[in-house]
Protein backbone atom coordinates (compact mmCIF):
# COMPACT_ATOMS: atom_id res chain seq x y z
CA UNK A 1 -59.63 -33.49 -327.12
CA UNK A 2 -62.73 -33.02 -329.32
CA UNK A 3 -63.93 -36.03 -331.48
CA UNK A 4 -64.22 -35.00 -335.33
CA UNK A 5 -67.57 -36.12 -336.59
CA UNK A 6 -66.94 -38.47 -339.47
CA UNK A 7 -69.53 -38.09 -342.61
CA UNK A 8 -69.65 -42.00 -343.96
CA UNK A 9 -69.90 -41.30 -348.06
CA UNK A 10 -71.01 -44.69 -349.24
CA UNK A 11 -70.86 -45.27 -353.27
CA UNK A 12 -74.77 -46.95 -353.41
CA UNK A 13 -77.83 -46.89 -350.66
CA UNK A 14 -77.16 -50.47 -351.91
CA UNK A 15 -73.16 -50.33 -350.40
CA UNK A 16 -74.72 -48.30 -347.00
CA UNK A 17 -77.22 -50.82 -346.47
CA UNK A 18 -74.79 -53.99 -346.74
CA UNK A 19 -72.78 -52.02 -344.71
CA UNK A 20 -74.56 -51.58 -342.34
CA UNK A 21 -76.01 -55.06 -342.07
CA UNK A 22 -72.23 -56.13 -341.69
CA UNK A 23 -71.74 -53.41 -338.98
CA UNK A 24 -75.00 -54.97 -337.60
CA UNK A 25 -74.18 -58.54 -337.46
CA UNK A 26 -70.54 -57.53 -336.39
CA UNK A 27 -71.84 -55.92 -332.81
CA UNK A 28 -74.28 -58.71 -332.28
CA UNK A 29 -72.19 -61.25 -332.77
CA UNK A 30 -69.54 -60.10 -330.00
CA UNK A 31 -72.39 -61.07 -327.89
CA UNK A 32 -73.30 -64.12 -329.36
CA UNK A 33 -69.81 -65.11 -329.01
CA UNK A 34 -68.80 -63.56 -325.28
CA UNK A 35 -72.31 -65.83 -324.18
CA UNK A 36 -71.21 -68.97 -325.89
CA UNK A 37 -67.76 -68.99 -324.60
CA UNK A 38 -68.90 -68.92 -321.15
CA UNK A 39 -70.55 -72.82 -321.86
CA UNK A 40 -67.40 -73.49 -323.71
CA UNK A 41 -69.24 -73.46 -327.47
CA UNK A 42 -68.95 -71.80 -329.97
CA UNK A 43 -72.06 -70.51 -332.14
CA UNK A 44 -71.95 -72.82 -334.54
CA UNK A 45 -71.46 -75.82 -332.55
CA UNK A 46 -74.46 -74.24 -330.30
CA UNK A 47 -76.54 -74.26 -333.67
CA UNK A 48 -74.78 -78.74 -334.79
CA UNK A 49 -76.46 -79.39 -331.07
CA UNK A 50 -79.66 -77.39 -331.96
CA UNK A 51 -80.32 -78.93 -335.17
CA UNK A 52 -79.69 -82.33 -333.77
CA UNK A 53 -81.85 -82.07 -331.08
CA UNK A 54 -84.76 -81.07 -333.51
CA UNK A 55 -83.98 -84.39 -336.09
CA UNK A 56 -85.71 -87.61 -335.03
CA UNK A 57 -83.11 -89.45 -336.21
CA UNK A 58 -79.85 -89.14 -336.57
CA UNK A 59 -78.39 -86.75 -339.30
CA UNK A 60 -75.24 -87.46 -341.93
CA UNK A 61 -72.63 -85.26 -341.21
CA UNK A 62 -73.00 -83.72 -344.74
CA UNK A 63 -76.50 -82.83 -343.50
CA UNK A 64 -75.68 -81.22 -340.80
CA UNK A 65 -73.35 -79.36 -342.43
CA UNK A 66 -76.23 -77.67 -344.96
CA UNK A 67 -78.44 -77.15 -342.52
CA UNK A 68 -76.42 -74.82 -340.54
CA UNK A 69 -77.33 -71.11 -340.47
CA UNK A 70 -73.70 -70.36 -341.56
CA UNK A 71 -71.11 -72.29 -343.36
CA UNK A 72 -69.01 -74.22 -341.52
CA UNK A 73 -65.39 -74.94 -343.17
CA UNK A 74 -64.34 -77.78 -341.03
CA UNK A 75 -67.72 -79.65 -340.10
CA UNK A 76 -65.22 -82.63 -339.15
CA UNK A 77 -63.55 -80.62 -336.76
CA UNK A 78 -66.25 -79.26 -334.89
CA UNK A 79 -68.44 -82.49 -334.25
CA UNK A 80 -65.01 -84.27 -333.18
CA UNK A 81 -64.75 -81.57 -330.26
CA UNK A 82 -68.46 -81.92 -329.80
CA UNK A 83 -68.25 -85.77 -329.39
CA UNK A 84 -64.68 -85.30 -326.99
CA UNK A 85 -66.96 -83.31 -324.63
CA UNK A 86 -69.69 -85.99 -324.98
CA UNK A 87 -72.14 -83.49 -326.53
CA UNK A 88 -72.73 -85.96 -329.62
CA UNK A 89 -72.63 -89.18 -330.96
CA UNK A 90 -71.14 -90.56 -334.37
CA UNK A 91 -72.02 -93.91 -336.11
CA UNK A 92 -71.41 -95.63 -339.38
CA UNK A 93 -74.63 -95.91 -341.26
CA UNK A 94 -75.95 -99.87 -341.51
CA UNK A 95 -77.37 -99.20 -345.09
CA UNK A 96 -73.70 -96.62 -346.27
CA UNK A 97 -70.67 -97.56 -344.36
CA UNK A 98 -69.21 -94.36 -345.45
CA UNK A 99 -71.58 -92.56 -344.12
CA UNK A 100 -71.07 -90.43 -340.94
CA UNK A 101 -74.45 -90.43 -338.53
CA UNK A 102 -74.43 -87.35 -335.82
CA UNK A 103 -77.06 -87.60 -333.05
CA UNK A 104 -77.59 -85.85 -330.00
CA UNK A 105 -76.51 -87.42 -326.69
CA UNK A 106 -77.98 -86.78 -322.92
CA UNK A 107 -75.60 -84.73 -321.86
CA UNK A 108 -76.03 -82.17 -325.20
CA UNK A 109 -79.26 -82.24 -324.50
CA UNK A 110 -78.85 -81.20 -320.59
CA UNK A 111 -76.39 -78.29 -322.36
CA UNK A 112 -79.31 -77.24 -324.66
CA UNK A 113 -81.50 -77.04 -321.33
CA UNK A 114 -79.06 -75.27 -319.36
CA UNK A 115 -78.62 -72.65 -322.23
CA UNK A 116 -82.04 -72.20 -323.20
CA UNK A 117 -82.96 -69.40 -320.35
CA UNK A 118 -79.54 -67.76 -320.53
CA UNK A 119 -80.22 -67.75 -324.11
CA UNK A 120 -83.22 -65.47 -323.97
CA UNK A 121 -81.78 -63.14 -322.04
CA UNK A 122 -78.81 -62.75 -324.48
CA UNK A 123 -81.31 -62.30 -327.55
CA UNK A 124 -83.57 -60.11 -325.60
CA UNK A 125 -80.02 -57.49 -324.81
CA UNK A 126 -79.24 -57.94 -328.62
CA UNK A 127 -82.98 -57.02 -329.80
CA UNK A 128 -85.21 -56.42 -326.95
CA UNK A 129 -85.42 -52.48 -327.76
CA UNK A 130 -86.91 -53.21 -330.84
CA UNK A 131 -91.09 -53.64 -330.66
CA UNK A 132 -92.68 -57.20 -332.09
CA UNK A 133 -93.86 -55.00 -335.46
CA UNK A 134 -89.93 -53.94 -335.80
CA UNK A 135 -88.49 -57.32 -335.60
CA UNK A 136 -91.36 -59.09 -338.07
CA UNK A 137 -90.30 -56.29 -340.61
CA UNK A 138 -86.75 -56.86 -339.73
CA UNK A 139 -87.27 -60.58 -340.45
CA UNK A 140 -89.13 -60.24 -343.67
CA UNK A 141 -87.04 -57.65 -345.06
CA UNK A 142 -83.83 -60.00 -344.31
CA UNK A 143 -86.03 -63.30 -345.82
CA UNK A 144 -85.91 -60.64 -348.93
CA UNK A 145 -82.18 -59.88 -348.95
CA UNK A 146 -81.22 -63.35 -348.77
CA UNK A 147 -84.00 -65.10 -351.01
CA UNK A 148 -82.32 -64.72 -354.51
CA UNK A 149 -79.03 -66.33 -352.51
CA UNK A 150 -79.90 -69.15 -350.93
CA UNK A 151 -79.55 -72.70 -352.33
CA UNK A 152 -82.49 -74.29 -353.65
CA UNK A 153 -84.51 -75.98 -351.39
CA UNK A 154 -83.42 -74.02 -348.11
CA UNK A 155 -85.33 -73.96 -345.27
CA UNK A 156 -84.86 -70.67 -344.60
């Protein structure tokens, strides 16, 4: 049987490029999530362990939440799976007793290690085919995109 060739029509080069940023992010993130899974994380809790290791101190849960590279509905839930597989560590604050402190244990930080070469190799399959020049200009035109969209004061 003989495929039919499909001509996309998109309404905008604005609608074909989101489009195909979505279609983008869509493939590499079946990666992202098939790697992941085989440490038992998910992405996002990969990225709660990530930013905790890089704080000196610990981090309010609303923090961590804000930080994250994307939104995460149910921070609660997450860190409480993160701290039943000892991955993380919740306090009270001394100075806000209803504050929530998140910091990094030993054994999140022996995860972190034992993903970190696996990790490469993942990123390299997503975008190794593209040349140092292509993924700067990827970067910068994706800073662009999401610049007039981000919340004041982001670090990214």
């Amino acid at each position: 049987m003989n495929e039919i060739a499909v001509k996309r029509k998109f309404d905008s080069l604005a609608q074909e490029a989101y489009l195909s940023l979505w279609r983008s992010y869509d493939r590499l993130k079946a990666i992202e999530e098939r790697f992941f899974a085989g440490f038992g994380l998910t992405p996002q809790q990969y990225n709660v362990l990530r930013l905790l290791e890089a704080s000196e101190s610990p981090v309010p849960t609303l923090t961590v939440a804000t930080r994250l590279v994307s939104r995460a509905p149910d921070i609660t839930r997450m860190l409480d799976r993160l701290e039943h597989d000892g991955y993380v560590l919740r306090t009270r604050s001394s100075e806000d007793r209803r504050a929530v402190l998140v910091s990094l244990t030993t054994e999140g930080r022996k995860m972190l290690d034992d993903i970190a070469e696996p990790l490469e190799a993942m990123h390299s399959e997503q975008l190794g085919h593209l040349s140092q020049k292509d993924l700067r200009q990827l970067c910068d035109l994706l800073s662009k995109v999401r610049k007039p969209h981000e919340p004041e004061g982001s670090n990214w």
